[in-house]
N, C-alpha and C. Protein backbone atom coordinates (compact mmCIF):
# COMPACT_ATOMS: atom_id res chain seq x y z
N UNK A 1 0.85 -1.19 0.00
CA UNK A 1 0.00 0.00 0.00
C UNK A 1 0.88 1.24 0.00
N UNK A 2 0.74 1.80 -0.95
CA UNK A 2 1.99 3.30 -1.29
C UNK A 2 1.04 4.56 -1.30
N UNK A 3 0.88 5.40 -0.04
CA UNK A 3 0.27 6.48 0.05
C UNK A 3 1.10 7.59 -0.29
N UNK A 4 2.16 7.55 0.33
CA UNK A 4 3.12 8.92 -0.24
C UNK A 4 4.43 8.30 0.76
N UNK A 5 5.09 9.19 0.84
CA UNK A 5 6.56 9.10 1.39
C UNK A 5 6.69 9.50 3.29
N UNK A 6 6.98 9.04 3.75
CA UNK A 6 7.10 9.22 5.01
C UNK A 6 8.62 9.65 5.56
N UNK A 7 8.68 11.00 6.02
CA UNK A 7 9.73 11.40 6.41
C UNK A 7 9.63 12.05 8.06
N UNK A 8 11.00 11.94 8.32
CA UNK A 8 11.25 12.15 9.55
C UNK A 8 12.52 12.69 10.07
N UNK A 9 13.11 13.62 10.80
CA UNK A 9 13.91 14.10 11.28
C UNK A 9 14.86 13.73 12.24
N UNK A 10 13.72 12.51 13.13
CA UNK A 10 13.99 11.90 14.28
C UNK A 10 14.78 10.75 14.08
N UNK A 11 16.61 11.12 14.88
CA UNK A 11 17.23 10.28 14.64
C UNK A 11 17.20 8.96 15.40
N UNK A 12 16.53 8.95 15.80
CA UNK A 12 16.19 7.30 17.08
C UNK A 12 15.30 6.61 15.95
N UNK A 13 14.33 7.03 15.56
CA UNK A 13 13.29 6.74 14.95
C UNK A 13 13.61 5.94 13.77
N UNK A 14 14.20 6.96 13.09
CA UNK A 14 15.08 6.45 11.69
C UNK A 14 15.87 5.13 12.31
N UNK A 15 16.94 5.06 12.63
CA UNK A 15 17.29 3.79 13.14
C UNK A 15 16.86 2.74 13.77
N UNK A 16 15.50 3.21 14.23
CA UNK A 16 14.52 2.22 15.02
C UNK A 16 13.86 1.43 13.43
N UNK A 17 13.13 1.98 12.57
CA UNK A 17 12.99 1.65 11.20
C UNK A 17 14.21 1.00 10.52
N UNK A 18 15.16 1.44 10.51
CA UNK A 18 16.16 0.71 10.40
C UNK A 18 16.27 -0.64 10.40
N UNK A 19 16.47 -1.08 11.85
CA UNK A 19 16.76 -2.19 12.95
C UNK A 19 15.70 -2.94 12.54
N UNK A 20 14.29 -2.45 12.18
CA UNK A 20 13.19 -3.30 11.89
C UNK A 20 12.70 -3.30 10.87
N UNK A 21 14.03 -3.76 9.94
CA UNK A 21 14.02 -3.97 8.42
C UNK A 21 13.00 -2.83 7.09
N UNK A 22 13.01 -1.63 7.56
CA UNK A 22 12.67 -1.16 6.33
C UNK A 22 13.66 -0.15 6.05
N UNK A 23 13.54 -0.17 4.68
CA UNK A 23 14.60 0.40 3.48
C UNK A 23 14.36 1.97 3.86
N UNK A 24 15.77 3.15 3.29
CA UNK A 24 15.52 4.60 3.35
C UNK A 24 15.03 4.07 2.07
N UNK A 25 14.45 5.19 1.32
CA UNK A 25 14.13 5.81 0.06
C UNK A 25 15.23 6.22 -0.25
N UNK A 26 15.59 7.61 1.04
CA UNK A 26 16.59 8.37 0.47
C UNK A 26 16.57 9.53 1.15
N UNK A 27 17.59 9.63 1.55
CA UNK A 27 17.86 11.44 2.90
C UNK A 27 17.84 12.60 2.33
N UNK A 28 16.98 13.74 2.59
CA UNK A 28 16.54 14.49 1.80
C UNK A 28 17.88 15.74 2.97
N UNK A 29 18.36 16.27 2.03
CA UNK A 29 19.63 17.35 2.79
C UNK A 29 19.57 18.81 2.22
N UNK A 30 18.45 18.97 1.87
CA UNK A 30 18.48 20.33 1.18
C UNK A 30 18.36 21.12 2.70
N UNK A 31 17.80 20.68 3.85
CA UNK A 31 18.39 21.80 4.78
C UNK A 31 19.58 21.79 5.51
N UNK A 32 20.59 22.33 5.35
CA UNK A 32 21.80 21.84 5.89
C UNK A 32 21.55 21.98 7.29
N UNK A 33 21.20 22.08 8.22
CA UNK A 33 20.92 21.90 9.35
C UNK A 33 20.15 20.62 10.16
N UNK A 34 19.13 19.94 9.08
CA UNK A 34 18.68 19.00 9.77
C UNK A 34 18.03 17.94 8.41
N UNK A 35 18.45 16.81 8.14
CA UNK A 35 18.40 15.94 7.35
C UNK A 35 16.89 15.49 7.77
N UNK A 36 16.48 15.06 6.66
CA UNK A 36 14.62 14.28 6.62
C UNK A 36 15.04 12.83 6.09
N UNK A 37 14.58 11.78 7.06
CA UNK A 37 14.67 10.31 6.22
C UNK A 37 13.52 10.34 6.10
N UNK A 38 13.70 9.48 4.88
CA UNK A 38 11.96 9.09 3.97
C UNK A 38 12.32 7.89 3.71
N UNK A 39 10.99 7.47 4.15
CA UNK A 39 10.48 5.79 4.17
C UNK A 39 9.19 5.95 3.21
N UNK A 40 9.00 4.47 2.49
CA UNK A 40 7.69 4.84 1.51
C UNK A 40 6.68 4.41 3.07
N UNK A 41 5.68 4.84 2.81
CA UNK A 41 4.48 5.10 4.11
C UNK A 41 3.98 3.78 3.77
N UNK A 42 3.42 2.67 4.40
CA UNK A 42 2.21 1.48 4.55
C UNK A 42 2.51 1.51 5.81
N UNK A 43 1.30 0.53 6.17
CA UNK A 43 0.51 0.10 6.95
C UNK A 43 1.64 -0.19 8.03
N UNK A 44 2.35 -1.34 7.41
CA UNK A 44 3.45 -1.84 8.41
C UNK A 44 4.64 -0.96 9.19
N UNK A 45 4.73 0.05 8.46
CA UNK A 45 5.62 1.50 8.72
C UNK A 45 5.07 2.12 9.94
N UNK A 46 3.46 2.65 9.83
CA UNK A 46 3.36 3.29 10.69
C UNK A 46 2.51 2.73 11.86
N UNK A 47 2.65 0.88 11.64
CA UNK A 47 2.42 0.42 12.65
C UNK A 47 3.90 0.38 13.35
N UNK A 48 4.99 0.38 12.78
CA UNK A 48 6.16 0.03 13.50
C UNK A 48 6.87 1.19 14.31
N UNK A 49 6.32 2.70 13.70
CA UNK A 49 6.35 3.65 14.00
C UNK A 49 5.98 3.95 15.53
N UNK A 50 4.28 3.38 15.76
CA UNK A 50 3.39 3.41 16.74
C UNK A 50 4.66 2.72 17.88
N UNK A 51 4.98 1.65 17.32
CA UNK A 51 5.77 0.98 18.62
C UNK A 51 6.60 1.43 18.95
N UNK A 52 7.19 2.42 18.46
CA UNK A 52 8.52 3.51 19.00
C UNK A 52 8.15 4.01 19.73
N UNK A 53 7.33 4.91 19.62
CA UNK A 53 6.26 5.54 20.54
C UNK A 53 6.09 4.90 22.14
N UNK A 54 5.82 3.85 21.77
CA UNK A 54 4.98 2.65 22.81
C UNK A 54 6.28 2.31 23.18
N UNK A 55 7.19 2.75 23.48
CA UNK A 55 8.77 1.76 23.87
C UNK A 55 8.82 0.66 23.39
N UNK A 56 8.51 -0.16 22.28
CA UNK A 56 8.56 -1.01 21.83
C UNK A 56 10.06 -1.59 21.58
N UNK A 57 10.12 -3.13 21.27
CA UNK A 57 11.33 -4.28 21.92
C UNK A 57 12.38 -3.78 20.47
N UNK A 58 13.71 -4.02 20.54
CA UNK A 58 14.45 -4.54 19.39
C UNK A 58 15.45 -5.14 20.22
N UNK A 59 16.07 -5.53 19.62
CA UNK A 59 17.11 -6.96 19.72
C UNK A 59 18.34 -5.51 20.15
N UNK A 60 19.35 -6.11 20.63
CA UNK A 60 20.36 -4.45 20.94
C UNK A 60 21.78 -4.88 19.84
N UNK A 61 21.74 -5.99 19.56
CA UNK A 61 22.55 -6.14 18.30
C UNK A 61 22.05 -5.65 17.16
N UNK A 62 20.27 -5.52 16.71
CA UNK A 62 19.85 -5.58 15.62
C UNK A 62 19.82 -4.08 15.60
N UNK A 63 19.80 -3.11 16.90
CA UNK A 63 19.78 -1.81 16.72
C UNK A 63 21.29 -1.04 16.95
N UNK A 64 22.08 -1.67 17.11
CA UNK A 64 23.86 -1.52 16.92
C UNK A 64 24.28 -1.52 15.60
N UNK A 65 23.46 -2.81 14.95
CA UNK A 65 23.99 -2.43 13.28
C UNK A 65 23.14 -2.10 12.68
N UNK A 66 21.77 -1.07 13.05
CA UNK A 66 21.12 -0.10 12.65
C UNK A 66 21.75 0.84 12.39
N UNK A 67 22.58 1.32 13.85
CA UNK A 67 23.33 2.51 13.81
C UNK A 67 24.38 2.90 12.89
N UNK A 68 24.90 1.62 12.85
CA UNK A 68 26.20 1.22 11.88
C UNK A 68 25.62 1.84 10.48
N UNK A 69 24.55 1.32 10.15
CA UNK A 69 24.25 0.96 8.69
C UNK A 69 23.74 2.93 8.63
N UNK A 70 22.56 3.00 9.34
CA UNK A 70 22.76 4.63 9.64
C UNK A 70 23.66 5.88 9.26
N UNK A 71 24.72 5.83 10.20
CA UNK A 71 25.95 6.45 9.55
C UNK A 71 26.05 6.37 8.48
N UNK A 72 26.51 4.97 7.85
CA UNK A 72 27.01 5.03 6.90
C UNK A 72 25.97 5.47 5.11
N UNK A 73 25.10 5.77 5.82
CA UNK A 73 23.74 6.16 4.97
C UNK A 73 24.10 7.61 4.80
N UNK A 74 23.96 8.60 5.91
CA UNK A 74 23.97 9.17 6.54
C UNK A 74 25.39 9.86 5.82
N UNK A 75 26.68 9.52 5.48
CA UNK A 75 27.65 9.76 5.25
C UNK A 75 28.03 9.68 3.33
N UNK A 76 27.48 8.67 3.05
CA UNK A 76 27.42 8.69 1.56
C UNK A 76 26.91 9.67 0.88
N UNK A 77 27.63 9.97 0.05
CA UNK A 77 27.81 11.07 -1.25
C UNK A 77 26.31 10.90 -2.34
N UNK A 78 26.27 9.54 -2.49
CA UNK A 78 25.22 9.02 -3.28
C UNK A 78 23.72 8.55 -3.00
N UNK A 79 23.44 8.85 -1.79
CA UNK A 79 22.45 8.58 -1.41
C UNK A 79 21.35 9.87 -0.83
């Protein structure tokens, strides 16, 4: 289900999405001050979203090489 693009500022968040397997789109940097990750929006997104919210569980390895993978998102020229 593809409603539009889901972006976010929030760097916990983003890596929380991360950790629980969904893809960036792509980091939007036109404000040099504060980067927007965009996720495509369904159902499963902003149910996984809700559980951030809710303190919801991740594994602390699976959100270590969130972080990892993060950065290095985060740092690329091409993305």
């Amino acid at each position: 289900m593809h409603l539009e693009d889901y972006q976010t500022a929030d760097w916990y968040l983003f890596v929380w999405l991360i950790a629980n397997g969904f893809e960036v789109k792509r980091i939007d940097r036109t404000n040099e001050r504060k980067c927007q990750f965009c996720f495509e929006r369904s159902v499963e997104l902003i149910s996984a979203i809700d559980e951030f919210w809710k303190n919801g569980i991740v594994k602390v390895q699976d959100f270590v090489l969130a972080i990892k993978k993060a950065k290095v998102l985060l740092h690329a020229d091409s993305f």
